[in-house]
C-alpha atoms as a PDB file:
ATOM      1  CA  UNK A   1       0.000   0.000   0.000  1.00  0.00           C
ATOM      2  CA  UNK A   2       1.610   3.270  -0.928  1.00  0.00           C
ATOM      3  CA  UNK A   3       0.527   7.129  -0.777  1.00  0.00           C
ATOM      4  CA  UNK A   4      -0.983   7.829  -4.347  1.00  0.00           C
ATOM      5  CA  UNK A   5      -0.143  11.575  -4.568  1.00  0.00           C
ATOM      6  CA  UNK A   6       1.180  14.664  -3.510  1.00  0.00           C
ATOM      7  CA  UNK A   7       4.679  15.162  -1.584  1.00  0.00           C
ATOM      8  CA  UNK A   8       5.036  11.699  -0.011  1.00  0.00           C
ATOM      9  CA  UNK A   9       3.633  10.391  -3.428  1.00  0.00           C
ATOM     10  CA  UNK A  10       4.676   7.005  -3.429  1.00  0.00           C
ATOM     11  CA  UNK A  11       5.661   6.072  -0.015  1.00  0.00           C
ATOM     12  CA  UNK A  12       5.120   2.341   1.557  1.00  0.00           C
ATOM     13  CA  UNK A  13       2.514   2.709   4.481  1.00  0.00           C
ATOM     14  CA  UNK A  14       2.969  -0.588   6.770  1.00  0.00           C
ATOM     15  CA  UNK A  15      -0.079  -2.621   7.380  1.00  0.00           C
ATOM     16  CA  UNK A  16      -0.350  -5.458  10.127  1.00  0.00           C
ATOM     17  CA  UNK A  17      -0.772  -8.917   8.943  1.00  0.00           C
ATOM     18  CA  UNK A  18      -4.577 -10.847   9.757  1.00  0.00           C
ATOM     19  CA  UNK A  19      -7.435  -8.857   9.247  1.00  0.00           C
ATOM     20  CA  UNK A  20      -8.071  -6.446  12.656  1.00  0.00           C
ATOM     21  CA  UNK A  21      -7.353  -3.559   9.713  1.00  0.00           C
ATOM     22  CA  UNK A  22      -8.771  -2.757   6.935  1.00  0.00           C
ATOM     23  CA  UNK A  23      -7.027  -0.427   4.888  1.00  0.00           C
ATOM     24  CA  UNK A  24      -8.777   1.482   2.226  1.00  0.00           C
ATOM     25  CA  UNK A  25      -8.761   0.225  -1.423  1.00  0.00           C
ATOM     26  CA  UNK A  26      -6.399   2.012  -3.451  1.00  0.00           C
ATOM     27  CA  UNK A  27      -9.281   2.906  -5.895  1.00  0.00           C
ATOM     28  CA  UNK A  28     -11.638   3.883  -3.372  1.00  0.00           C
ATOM     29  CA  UNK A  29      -9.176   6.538  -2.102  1.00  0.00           C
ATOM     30  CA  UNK A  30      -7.873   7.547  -4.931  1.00  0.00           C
ATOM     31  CA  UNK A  31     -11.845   7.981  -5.885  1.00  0.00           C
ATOM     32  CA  UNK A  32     -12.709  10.010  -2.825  1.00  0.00           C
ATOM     33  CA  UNK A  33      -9.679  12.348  -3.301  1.00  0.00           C
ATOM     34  CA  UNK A  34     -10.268  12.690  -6.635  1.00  0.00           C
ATOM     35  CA  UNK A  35     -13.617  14.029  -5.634  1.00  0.00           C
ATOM     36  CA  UNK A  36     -12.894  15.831  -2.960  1.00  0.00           C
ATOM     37  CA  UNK A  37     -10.047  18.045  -5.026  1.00  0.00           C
ATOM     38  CA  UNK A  38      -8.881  21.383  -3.577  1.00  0.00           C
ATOM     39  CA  UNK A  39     -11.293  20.715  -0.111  1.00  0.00           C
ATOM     40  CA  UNK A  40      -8.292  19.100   1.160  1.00  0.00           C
ATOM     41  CA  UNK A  41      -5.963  21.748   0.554  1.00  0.00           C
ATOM     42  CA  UNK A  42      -4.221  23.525   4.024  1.00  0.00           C
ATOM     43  CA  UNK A  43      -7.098  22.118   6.226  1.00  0.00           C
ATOM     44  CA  UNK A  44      -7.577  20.541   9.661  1.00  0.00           C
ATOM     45  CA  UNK A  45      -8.034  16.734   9.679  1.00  0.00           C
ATOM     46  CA  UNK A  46      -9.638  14.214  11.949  1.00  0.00           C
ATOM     47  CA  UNK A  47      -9.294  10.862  10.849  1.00  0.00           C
ATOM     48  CA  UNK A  48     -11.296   8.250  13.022  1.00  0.00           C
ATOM     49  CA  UNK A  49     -10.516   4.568  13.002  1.00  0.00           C
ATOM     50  CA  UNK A  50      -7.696   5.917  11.447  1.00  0.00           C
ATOM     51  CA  UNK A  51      -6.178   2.097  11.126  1.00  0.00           C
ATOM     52  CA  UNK A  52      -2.436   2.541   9.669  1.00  0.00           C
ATOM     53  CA  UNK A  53      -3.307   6.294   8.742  1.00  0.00           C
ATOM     54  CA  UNK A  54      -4.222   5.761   4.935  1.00  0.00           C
ATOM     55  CA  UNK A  55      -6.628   7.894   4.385  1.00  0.00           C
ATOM     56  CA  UNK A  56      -5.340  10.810   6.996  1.00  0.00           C
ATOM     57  CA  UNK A  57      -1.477  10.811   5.193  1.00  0.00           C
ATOM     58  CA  UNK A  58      -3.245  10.824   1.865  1.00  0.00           C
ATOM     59  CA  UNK A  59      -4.948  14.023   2.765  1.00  0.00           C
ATOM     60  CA  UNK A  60      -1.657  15.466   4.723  1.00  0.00           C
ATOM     61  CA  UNK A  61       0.213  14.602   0.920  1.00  0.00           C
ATOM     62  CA  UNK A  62      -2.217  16.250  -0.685  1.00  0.00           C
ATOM     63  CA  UNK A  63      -1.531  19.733   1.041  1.00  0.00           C
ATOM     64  CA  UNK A  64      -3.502  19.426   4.746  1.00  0.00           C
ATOM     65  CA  UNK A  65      -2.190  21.381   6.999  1.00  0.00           C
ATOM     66  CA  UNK A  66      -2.450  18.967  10.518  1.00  0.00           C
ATOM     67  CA  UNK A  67      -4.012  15.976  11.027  1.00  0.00           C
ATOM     68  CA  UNK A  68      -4.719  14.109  14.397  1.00  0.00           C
ATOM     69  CA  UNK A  69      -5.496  10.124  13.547  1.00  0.00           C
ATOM     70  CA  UNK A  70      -7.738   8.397  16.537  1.00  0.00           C
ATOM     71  CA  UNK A  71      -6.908   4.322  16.374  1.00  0.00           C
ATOM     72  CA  UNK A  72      -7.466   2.294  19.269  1.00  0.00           C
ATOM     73  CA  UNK A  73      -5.780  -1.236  18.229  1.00  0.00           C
ATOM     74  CA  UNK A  74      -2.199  -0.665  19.462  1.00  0.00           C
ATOM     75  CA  UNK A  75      -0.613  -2.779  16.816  1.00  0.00           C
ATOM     76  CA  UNK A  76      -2.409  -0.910  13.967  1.00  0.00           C
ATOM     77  CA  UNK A  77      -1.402   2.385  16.516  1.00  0.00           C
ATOM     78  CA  UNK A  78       2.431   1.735  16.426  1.00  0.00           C
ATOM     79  CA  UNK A  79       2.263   1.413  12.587  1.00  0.00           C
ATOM     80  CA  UNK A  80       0.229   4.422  12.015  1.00  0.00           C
ATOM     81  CA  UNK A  81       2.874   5.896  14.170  1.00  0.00           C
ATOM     82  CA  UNK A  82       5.867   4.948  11.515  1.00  0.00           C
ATOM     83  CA  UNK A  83       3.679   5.275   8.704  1.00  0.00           C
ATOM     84  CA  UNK A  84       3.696   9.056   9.797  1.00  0.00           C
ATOM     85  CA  UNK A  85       7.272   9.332  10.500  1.00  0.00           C
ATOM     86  CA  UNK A  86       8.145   7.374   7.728  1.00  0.00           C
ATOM     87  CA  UNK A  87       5.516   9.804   5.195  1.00  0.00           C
ATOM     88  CA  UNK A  88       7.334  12.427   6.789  1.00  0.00           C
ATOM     89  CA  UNK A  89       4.575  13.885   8.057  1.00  0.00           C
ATOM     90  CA  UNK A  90       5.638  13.475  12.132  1.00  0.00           C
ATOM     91  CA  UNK A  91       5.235  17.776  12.991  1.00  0.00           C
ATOM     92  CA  UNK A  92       1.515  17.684  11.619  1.00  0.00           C
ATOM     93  CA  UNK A  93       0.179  14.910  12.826  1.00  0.00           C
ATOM     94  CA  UNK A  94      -0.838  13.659  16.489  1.00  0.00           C
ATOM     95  CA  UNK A  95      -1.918  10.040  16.737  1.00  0.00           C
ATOM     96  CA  UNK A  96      -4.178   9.103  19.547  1.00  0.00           C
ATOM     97  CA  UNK A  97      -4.987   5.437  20.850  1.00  0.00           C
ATOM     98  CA  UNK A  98      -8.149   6.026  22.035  1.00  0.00           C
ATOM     99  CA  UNK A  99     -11.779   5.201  21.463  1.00  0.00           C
ATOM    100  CA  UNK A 100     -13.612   7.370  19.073  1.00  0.00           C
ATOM    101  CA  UNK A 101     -16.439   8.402  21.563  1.00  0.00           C
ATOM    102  CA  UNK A 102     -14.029   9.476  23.780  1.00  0.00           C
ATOM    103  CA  UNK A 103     -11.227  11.672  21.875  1.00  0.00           C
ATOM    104  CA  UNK A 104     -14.058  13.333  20.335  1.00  0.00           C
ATOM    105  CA  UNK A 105     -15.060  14.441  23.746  1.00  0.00           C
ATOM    106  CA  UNK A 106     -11.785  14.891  24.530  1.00  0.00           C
ATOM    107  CA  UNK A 107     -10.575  17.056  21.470  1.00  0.00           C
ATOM    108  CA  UNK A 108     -13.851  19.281  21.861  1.00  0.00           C
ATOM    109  CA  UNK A 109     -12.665  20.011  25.824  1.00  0.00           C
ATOM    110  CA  UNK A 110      -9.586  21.168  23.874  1.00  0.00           C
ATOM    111  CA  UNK A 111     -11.425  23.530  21.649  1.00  0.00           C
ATOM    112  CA  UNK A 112     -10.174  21.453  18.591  1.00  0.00           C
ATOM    113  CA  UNK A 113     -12.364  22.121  15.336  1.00  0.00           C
ATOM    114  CA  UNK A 114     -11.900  20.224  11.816  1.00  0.00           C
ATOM    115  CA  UNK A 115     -12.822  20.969   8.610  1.00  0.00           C
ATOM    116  CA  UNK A 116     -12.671  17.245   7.317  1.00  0.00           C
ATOM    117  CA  UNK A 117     -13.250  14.228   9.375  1.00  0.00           C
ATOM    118  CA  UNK A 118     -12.555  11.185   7.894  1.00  0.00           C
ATOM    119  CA  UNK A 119     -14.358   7.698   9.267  1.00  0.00           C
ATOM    120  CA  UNK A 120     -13.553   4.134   8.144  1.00  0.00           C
ATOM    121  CA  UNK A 121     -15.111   1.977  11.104  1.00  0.00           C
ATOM    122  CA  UNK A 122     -15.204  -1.780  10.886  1.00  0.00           C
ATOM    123  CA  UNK A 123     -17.829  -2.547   8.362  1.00  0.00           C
ATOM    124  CA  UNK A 124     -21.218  -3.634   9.308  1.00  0.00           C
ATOM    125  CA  UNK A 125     -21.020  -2.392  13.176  1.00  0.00           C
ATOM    126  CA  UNK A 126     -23.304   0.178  13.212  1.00  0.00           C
ATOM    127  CA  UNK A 127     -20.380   2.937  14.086  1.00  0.00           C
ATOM    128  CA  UNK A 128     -20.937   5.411  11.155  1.00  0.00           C
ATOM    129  CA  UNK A 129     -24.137   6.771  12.371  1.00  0.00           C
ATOM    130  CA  UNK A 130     -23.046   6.648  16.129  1.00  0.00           C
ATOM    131  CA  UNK A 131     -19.777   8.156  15.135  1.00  0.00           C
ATOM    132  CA  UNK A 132     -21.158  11.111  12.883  1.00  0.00           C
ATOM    133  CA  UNK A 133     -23.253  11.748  15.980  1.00  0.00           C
ATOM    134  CA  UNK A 134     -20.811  12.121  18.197  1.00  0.00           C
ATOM    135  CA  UNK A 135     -18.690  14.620  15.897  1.00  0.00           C
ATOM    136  CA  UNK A 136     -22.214  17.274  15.494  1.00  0.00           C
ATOM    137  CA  UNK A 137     -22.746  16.675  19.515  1.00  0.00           C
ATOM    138  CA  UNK A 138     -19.123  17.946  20.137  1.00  0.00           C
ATOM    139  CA  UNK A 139     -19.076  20.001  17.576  1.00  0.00           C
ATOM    140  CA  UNK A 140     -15.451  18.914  16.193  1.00  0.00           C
ATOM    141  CA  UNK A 141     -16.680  19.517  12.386  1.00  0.00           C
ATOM    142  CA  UNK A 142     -16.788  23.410  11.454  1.00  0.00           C
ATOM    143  CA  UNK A 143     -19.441  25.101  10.288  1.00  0.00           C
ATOM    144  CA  UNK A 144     -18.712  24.344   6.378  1.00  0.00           C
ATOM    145  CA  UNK A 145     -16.609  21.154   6.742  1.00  0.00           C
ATOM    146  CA  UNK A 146     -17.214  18.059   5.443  1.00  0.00           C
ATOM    147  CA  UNK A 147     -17.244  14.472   6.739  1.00  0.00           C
ATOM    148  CA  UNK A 148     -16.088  11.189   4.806  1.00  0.00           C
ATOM    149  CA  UNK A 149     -17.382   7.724   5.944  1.00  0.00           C
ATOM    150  CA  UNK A 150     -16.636   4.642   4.119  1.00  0.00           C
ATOM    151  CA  UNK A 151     -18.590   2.167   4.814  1.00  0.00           C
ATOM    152  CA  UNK A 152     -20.487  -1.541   3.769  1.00  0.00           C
ATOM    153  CA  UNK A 153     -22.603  -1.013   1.185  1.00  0.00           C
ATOM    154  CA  UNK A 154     -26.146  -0.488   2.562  1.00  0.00           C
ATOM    155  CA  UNK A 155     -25.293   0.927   5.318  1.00  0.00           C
ATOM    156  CA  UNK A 156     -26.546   3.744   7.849  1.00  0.00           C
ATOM    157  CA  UNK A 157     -25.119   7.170   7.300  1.00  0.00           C
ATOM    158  CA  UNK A 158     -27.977   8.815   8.459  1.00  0.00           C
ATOM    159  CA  UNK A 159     -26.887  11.608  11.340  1.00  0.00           C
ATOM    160  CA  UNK A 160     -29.169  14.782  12.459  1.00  0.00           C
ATOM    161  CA  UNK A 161     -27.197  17.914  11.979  1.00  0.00           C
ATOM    162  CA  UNK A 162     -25.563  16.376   8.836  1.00  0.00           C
ATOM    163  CA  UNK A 163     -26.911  15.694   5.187  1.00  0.00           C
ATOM    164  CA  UNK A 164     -25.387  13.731   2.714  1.00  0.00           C
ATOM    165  CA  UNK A 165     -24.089  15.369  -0.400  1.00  0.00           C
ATOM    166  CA  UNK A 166     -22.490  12.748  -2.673  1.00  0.00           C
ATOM    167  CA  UNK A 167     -22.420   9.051  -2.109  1.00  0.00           C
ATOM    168  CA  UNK A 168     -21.095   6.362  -4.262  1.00  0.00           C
ATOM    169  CA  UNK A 169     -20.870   2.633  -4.282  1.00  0.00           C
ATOM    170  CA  UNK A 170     -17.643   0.592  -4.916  1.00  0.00           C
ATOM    171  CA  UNK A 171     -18.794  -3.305  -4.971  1.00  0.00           C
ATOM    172  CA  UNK A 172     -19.527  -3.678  -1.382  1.00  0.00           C
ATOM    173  CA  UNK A 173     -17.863  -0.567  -0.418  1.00  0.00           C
ATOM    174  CA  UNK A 174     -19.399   3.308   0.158  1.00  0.00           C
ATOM    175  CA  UNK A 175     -18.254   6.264   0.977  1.00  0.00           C
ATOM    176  CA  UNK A 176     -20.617   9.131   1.692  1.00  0.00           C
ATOM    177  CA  UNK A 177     -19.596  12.678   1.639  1.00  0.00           C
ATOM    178  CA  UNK A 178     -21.740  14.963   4.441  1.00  0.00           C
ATOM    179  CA  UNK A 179     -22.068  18.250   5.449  1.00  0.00           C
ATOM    180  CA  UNK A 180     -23.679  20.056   8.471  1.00  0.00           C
ATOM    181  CA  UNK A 181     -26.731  21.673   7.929  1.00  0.00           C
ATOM    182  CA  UNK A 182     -28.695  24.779   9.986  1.00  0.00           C
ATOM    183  CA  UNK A 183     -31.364  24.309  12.769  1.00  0.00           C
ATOM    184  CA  UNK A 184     -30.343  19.903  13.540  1.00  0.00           C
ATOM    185  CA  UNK A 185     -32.689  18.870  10.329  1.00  0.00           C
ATOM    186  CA  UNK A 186     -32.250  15.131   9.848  1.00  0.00           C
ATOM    187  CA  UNK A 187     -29.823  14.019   8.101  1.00  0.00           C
ATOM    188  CA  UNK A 188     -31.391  11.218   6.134  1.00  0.00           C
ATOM    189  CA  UNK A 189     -29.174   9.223   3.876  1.00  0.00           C
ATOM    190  CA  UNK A 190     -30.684  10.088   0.429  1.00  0.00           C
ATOM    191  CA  UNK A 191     -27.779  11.516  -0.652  1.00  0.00           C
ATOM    192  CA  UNK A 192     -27.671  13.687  -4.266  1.00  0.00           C
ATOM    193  CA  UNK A 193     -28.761  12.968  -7.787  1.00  0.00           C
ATOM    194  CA  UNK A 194     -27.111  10.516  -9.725  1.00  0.00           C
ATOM    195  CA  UNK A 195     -25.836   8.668  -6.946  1.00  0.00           C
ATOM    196  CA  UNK A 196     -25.902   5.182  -6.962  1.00  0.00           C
END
C-alpha cells in the first residue's frame, strides 16, 4: 500500500498482517480524493478509526495542513505511528490510541475544530451513524466542513445535523460525503442525484 499523490507520493505505508485492519482500497481513495479536489488543501483533519493512517497521510500529501489520527488497536497504533514518520509527516500529525467516543469528547474540551473528518469503522457495526453523531454533539466539524465515511454497502449514514451530499458505491464498499446543515434537520441518507 503506498501514498498515491502529492509530496510523499509514493511512499510504503505498513499494514499489520490478519485482518483487525482494513485499509482502504487504493481505488476507493484515490476515488474520494479525486472528488474531494482542492477541499483538502491547508485544512484541519480528523481521521477516526484511522487504522495505519491511509486515508489521513493521503490528505496530509495532498496539502492538509495537521491531522490528528484516533486508532485504538495498538498494533495498527504503532504502525500508524511509523507510517507518519516514515511519510514524513511526524510535525503535523498527532496520533491518539483512544476510542472514538471518547477523543471526540476529549478534542472538543480542547477547543479542537476540523474541517474534514474522515471515518472508516469496521464494516457492518453500526459505528458510522453513532460516530457522525458524536462529531455534530461535540461540535469537532466546522461550520462548512465536510465528513467522509466509508462504509459496507447499505449501510446507515444517516446523522441529524448532517446531510449527505455525494455518495457512491464501490462493490460492497461506500463512501458518503456529508455536510452540516442549519437548525439539527435530519440528516437522512438520500444523498444527491445521480448517486448510486
Amino acid at each position: 500500500m503506498r501514498v498515491g499523490a502529492g509530496e510523499a507520493k509514493g511512499k510504503r505505508l505498513r499494514s499489520p498482517r490478519g485482518h483487525r485492519v482494513r485499509p482502504t482500497q487504493d481505488r476507493v481513495r484515490e476515488a474520494v480524493f479525486n472528488a474531494l479536489g482542492s477541499r483538502v488543501v491547508d485544512v484541519e483533519v480528523l481521521d477516526l478509526f484511522a487504522g495505519v493512517g491511509t486515508l489521513g497521510i493521503e490528505a496530509l500529501s495532498r496539502g492538509a495542513r495537521r491531522a490528528v489520527f484516533v486508532e485504538r488497536d495498538a498494533r495498527a497504533a504503532e504502525l500508524l505511528r511509523a507510517n507518519v514518520r516514515a511519510a514524513g509527516f511526524a510535525d503535523r500529525a498527532e496520533v491518539w490510541r483512544s476510542d472514538v467516543l471518547r477523543a471526540v469528547r476529549q478534542l472538543a474540551e480542547r477547543g479542537d475544530r476540523f474541517d474534514l473528518v474522515l471515518l472508516d469503522p469496521p464494516y457492518r457495526s453500526g459505528w458510522v451513524p453513532r460516530a457522525l453523531r458524536a462529531v455534530v454533539q461535540a461540535g469537532v466539524l466546522r461550520p462548512g466542513g465536510l465528513a467522509v465515511a466509508e462504509f459496507s454497502r447499505g449501510e446507515s449514514v444517516e446523522a441529524e445535523g448532517l446531510r449527505v451530499v455525494w455518495r457512491r458505491a464501490y462493490g460492497d464498499t461506500e463512501v458518503a460525503f456529508l455536510e452540516p446543515v442549519e437548525g439539527g434537520e435530519a440528516g437522512g441518507g438520500g444523498g444527491v442525484p445521480g448517486d448510486v
